[in-house]
N, C-alpha and C. Protein backbone atom coordinates (compact mmCIF):
# COMPACT_ATOMS: atom_id res chain seq x y z
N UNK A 1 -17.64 27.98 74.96
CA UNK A 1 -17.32 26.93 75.91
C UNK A 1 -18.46 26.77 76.92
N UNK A 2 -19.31 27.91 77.72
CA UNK A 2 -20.19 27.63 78.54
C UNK A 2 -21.42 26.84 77.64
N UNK A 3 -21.37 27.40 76.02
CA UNK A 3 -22.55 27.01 75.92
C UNK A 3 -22.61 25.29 75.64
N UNK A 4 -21.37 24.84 75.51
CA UNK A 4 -21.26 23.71 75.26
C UNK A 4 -21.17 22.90 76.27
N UNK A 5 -20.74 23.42 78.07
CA UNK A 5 -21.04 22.47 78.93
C UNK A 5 -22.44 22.59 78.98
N UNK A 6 -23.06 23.47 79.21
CA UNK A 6 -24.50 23.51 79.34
C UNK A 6 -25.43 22.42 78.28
N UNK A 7 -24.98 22.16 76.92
CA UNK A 7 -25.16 21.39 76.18
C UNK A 7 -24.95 20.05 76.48
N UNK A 8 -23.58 20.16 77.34
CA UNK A 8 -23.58 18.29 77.74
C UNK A 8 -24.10 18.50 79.37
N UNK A 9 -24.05 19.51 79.62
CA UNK A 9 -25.10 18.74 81.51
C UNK A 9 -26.99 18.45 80.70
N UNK A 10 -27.30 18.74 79.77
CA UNK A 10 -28.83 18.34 79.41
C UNK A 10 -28.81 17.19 79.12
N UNK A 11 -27.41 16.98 78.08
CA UNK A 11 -27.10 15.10 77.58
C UNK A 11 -27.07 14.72 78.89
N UNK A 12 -26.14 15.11 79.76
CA UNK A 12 -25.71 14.01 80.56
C UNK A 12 -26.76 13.39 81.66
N UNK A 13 -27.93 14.89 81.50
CA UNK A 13 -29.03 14.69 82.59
C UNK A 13 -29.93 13.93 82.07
N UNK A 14 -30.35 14.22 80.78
CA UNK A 14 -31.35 12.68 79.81
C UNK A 14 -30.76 11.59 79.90
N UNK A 15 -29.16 11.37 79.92
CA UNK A 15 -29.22 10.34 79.61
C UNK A 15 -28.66 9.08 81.34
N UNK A 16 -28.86 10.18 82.10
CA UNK A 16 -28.85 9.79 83.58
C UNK A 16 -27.26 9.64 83.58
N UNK A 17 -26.32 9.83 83.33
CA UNK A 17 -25.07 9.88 83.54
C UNK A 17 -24.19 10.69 84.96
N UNK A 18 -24.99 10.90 86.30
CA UNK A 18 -24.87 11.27 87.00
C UNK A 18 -23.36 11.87 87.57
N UNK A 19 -22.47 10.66 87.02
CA UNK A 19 -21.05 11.18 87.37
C UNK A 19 -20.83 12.76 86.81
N UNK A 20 -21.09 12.38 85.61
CA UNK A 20 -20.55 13.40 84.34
C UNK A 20 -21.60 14.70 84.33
N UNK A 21 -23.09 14.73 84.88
CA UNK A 21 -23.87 15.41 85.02
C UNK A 21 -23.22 16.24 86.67
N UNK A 22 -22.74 15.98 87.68
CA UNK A 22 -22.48 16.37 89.18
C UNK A 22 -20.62 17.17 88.71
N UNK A 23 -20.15 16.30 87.49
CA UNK A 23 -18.80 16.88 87.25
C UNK A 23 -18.76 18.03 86.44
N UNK A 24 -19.75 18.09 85.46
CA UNK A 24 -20.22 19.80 84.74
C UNK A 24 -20.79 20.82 85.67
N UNK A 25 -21.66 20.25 86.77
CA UNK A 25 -22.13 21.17 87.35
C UNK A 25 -21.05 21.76 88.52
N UNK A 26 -20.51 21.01 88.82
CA UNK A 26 -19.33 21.72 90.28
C UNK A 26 -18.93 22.69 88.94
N UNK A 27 -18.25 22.19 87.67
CA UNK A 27 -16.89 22.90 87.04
C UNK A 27 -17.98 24.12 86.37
N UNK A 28 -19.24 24.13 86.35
CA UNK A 28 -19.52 25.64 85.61
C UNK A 28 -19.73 26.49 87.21
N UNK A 29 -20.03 25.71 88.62
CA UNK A 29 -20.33 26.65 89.33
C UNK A 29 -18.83 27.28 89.95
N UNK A 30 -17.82 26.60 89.57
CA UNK A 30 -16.82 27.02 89.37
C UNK A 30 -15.96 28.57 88.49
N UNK A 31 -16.48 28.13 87.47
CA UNK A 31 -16.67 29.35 86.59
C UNK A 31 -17.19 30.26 87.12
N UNK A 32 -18.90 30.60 87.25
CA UNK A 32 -19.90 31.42 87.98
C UNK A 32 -19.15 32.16 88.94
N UNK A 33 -18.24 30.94 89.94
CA UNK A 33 -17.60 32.13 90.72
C UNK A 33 -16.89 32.68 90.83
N UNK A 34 -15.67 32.37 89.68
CA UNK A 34 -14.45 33.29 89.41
C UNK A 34 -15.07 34.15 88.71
N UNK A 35 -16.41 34.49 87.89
CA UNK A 35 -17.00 35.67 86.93
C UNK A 35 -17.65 36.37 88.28
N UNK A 36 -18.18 36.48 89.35
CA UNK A 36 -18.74 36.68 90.12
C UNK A 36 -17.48 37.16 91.29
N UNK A 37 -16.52 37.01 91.24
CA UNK A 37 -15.33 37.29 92.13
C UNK A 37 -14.87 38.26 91.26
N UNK A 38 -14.75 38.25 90.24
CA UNK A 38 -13.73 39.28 88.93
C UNK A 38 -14.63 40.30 88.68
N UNK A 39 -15.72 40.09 88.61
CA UNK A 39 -17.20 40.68 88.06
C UNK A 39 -16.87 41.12 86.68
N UNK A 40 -16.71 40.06 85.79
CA UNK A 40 -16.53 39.92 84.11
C UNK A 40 -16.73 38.59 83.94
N UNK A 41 -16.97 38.88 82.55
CA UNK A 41 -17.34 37.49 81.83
C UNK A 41 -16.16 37.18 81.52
N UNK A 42 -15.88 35.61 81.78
CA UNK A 42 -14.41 34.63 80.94
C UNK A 42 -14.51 34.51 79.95
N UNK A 43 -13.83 34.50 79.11
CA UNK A 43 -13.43 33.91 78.05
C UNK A 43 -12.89 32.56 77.90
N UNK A 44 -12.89 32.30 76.57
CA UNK A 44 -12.79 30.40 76.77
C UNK A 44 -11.57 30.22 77.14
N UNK A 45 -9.95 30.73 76.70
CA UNK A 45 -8.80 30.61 77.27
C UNK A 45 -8.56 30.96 79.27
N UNK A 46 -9.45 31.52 79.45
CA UNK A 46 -10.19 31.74 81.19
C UNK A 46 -10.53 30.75 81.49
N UNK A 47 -12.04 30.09 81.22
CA UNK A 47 -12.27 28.94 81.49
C UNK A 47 -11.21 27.94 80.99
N UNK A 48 -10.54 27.74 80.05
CA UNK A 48 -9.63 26.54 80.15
C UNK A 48 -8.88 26.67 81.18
N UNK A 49 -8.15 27.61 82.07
CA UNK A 49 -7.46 27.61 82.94
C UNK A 49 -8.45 27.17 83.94
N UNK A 50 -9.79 27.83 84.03
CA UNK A 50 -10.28 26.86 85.56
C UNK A 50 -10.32 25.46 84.99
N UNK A 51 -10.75 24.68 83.94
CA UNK A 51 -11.03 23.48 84.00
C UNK A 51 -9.23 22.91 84.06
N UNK A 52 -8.08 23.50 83.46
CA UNK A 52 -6.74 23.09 84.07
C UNK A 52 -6.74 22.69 85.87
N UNK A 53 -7.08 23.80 85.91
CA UNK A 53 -7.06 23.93 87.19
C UNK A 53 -7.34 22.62 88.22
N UNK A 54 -9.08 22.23 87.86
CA UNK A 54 -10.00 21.75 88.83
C UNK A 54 -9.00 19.89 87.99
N UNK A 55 -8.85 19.84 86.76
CA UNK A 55 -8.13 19.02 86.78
C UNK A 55 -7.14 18.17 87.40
N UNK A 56 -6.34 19.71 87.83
CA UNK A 56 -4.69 19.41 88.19
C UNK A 56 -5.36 18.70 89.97
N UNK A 57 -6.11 19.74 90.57
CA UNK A 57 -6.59 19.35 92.06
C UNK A 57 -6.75 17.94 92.28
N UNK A 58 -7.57 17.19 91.31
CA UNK A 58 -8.30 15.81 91.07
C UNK A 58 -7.42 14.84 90.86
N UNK A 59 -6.10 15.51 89.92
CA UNK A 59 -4.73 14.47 90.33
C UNK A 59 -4.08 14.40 90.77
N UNK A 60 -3.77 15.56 91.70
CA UNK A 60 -3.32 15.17 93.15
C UNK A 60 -3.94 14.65 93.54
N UNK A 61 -5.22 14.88 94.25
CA UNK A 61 -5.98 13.61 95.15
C UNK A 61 -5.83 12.58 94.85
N UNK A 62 -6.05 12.22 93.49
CA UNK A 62 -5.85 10.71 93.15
C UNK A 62 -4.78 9.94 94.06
N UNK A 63 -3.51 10.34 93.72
CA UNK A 63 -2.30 10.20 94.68
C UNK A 63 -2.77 9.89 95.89
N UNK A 64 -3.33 10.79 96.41
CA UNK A 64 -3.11 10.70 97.94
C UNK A 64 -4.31 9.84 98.37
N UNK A 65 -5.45 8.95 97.74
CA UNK A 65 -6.53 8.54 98.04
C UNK A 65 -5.88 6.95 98.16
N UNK A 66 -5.21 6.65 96.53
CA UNK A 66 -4.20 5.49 96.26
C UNK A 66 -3.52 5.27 97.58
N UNK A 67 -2.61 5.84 98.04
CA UNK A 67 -2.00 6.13 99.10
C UNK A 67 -2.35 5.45 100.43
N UNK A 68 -3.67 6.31 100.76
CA UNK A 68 -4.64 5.60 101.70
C UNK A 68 -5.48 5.18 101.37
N UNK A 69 -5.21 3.93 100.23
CA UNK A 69 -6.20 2.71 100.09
C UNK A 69 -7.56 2.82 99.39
N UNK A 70 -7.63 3.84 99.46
CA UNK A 70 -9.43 3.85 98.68
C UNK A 70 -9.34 4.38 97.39
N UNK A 71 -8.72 3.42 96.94
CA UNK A 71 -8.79 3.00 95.14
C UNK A 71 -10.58 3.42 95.01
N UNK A 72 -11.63 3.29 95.60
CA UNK A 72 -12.80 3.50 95.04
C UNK A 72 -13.21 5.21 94.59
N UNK A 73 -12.71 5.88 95.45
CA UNK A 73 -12.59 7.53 95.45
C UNK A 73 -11.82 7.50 94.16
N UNK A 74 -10.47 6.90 94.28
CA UNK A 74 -9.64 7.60 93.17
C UNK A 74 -9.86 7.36 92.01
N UNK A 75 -10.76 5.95 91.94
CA UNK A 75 -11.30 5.60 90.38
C UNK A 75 -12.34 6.67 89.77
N UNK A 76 -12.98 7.37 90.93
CA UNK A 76 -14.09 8.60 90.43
C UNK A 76 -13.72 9.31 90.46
N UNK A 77 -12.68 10.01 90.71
CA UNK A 77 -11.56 11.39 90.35
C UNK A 77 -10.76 10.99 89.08
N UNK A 78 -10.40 9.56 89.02
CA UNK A 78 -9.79 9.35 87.75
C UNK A 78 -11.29 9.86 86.36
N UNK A 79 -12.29 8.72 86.82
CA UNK A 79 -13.31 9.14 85.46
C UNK A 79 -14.20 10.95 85.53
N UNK A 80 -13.63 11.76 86.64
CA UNK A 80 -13.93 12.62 86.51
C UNK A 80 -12.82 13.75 85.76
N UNK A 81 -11.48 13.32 85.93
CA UNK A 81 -10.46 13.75 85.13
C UNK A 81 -10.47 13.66 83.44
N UNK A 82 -11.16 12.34 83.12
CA UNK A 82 -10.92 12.15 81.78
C UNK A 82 -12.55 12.74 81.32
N UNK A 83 -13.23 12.99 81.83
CA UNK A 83 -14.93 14.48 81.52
C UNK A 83 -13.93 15.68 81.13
N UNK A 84 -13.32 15.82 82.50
CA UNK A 84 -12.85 17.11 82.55
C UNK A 84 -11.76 17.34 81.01
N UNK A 85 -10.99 16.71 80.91
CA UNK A 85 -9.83 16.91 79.61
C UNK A 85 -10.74 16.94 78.79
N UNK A 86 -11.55 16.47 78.32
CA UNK A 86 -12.67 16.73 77.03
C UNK A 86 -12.52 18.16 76.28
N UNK A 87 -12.85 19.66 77.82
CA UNK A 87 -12.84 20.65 77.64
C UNK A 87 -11.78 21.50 77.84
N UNK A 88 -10.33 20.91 77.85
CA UNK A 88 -8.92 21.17 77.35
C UNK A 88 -8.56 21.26 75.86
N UNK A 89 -7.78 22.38 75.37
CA UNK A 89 -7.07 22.10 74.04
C UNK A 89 -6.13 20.70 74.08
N UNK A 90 -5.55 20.66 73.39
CA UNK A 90 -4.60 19.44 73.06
C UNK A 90 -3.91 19.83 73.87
N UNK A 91 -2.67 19.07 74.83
CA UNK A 91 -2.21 19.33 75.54
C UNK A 91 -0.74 19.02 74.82
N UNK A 92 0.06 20.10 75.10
CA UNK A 92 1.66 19.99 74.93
C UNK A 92 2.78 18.67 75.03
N UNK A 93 3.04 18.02 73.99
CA UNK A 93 3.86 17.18 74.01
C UNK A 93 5.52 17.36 74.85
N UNK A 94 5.80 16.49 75.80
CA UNK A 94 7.13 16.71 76.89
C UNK A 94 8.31 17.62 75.60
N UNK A 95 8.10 16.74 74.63
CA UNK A 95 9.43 17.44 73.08
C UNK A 95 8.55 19.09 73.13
N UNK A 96 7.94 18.89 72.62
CA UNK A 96 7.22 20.68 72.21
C UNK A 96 7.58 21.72 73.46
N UNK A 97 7.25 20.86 74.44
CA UNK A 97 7.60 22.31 75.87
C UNK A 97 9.32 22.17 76.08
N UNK A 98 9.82 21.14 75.79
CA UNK A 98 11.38 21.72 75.76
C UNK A 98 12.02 22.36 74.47
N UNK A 99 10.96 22.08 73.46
CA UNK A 99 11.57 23.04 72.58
C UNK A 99 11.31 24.59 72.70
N UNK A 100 9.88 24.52 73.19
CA UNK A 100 9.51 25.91 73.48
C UNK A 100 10.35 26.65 74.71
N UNK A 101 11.11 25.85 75.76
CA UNK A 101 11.76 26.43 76.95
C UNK A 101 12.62 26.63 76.14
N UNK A 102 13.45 26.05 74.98
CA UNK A 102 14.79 26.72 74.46
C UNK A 102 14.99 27.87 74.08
N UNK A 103 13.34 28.07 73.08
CA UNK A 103 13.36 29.29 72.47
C UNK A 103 12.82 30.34 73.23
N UNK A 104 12.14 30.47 74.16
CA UNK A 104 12.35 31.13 75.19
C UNK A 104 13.62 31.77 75.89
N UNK A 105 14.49 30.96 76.02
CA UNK A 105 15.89 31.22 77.00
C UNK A 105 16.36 32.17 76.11
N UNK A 106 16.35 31.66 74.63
CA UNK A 106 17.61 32.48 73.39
C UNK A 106 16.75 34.02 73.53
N UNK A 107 15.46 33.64 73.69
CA UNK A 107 14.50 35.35 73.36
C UNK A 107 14.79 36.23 74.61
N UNK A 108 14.93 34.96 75.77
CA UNK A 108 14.89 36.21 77.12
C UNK A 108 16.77 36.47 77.51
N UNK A 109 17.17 36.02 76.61
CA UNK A 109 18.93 36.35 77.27
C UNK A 109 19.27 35.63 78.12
N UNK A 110 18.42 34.77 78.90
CA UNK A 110 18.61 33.59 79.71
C UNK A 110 19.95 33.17 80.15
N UNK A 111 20.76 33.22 81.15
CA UNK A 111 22.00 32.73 81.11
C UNK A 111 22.04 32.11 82.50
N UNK A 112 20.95 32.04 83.63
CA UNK A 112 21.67 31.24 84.95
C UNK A 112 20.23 30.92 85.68
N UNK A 113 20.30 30.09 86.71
CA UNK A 113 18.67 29.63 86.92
C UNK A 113 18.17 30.94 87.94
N UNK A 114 19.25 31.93 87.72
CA UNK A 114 18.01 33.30 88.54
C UNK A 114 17.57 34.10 87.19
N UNK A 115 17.46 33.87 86.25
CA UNK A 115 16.96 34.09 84.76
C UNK A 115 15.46 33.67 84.87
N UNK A 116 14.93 32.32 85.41
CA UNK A 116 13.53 31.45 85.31
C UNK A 116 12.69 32.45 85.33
N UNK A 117 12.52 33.24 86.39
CA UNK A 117 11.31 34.37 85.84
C UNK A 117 11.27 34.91 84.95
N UNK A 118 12.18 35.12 84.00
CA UNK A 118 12.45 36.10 82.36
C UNK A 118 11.66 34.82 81.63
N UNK A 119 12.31 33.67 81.74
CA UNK A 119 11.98 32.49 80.90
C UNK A 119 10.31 32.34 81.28
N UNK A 120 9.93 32.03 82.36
CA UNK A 120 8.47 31.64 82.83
C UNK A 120 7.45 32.71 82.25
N UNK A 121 7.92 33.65 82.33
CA UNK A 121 7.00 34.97 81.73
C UNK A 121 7.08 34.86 80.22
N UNK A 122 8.16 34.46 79.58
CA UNK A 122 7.80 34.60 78.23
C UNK A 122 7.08 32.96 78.12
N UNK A 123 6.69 31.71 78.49
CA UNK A 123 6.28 30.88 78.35
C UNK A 123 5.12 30.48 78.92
N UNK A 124 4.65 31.23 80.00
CA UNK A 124 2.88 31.13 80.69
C UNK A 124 1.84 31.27 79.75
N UNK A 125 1.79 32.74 78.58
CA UNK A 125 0.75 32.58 78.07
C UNK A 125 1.10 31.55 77.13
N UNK A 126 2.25 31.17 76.45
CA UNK A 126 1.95 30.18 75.45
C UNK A 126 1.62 28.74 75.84
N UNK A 127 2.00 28.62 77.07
CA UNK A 127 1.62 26.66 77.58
C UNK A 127 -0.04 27.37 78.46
N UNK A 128 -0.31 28.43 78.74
CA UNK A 128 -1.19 28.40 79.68
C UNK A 128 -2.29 27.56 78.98
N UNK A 129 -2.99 26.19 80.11
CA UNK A 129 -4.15 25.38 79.27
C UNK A 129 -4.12 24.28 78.75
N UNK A 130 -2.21 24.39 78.30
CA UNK A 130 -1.93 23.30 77.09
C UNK A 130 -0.89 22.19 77.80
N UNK A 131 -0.06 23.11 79.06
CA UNK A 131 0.78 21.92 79.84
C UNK A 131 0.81 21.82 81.21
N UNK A 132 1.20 21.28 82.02
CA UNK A 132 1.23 21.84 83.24
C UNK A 132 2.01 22.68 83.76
N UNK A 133 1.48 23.64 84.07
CA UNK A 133 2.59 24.43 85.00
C UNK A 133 3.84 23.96 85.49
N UNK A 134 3.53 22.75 86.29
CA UNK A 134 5.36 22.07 87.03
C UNK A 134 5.99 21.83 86.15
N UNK A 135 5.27 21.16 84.97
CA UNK A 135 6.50 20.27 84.22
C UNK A 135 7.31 21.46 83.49
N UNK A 136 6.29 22.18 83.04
CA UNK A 136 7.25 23.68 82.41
C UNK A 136 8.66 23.78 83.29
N UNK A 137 7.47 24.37 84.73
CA UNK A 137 8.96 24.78 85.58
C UNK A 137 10.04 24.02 85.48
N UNK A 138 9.46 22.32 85.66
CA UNK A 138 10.90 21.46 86.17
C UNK A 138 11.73 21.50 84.59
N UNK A 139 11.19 21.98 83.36
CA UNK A 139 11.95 21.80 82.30
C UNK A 139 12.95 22.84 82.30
N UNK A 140 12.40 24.17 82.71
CA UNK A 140 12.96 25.20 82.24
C UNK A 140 14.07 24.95 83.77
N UNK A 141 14.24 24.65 85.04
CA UNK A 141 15.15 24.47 86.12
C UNK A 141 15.83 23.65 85.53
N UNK A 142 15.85 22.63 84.43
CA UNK A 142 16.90 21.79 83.92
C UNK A 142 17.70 22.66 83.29
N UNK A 143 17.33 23.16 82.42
CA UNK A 143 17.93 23.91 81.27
C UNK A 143 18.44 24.87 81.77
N UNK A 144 18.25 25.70 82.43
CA UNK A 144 18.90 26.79 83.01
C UNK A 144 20.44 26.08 84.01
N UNK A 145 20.00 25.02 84.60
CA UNK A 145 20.93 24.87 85.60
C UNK A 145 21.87 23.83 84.93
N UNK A 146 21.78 24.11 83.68
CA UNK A 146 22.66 23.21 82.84
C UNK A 146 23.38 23.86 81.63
N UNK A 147 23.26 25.70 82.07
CA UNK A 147 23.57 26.52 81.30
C UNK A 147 25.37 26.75 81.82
């Protein structure tokens, strides 16, 4: 994965693409410093969580830029969002993570919504990367509180 952003900040720098060249470079110095805070090298399921991450930040703002009017900010957090998903796996279909919260509940004995931590723990590493965190939660708070 590093060697492949490094591969597109050279494209993106030949080919003057400045957005996409300033959006690889924040997200590897990003990286650099969670390997530099941990003092280990990531792995690519590591880095997919920071690029989740720096994602998820960029759509909140969006929100809140919309909000207060400057559609011009949020249009460059929007085209910096869709760089960023490039270096995401496929991301979890809304059907797939409620099927996966079911089979979760039956594996963890699941029976009332003070269960969600049994459920969330058996479902982090498998969505970690692939869904968002909330929507998990808000799936698995349905299901439980509808037990």
């Amino acid at each position: 994965m590093k060697e492949q952003l490094l591969q597109d900040l050279k494209e993106a720098m030949k080919n003057k693409d400045t957005l996409k060249k300033d959006t690889i470079t924040m997200l590897r110095a990003a990286i650099l410093q969670v390997e530099k805070d941990s003092q280990k090298t990531l792995n690519d399921d590591e880095i997919c969580a920071i690029v989740a991450k720096e994602v998820k930040k960029r759509k909140e703002s969006v929100k809140e830029y919309e909000d207060a009017g400057r559609q011009d900010i949020a249009d460059g957090l929007k085209r910096e969002v869709e760089i960023l998903t490039k270096y995401l796996p496929e991301q979890l279909s809304e059907d797939e993570i409620r099927k996966m919260v079911e089979e979760a509940i039956v594996e963890s004995g699941a029976a009332s919504p003070r269960d969600m931590g049994k459920v969330m723990g058996i479902l982090r590493p498998k969505t970690a990367g692939k869904a968002d965190g909330k929507l998990v939660s808000d799936i698995v708070k349905e299901k439980l509180a509808n037990m």
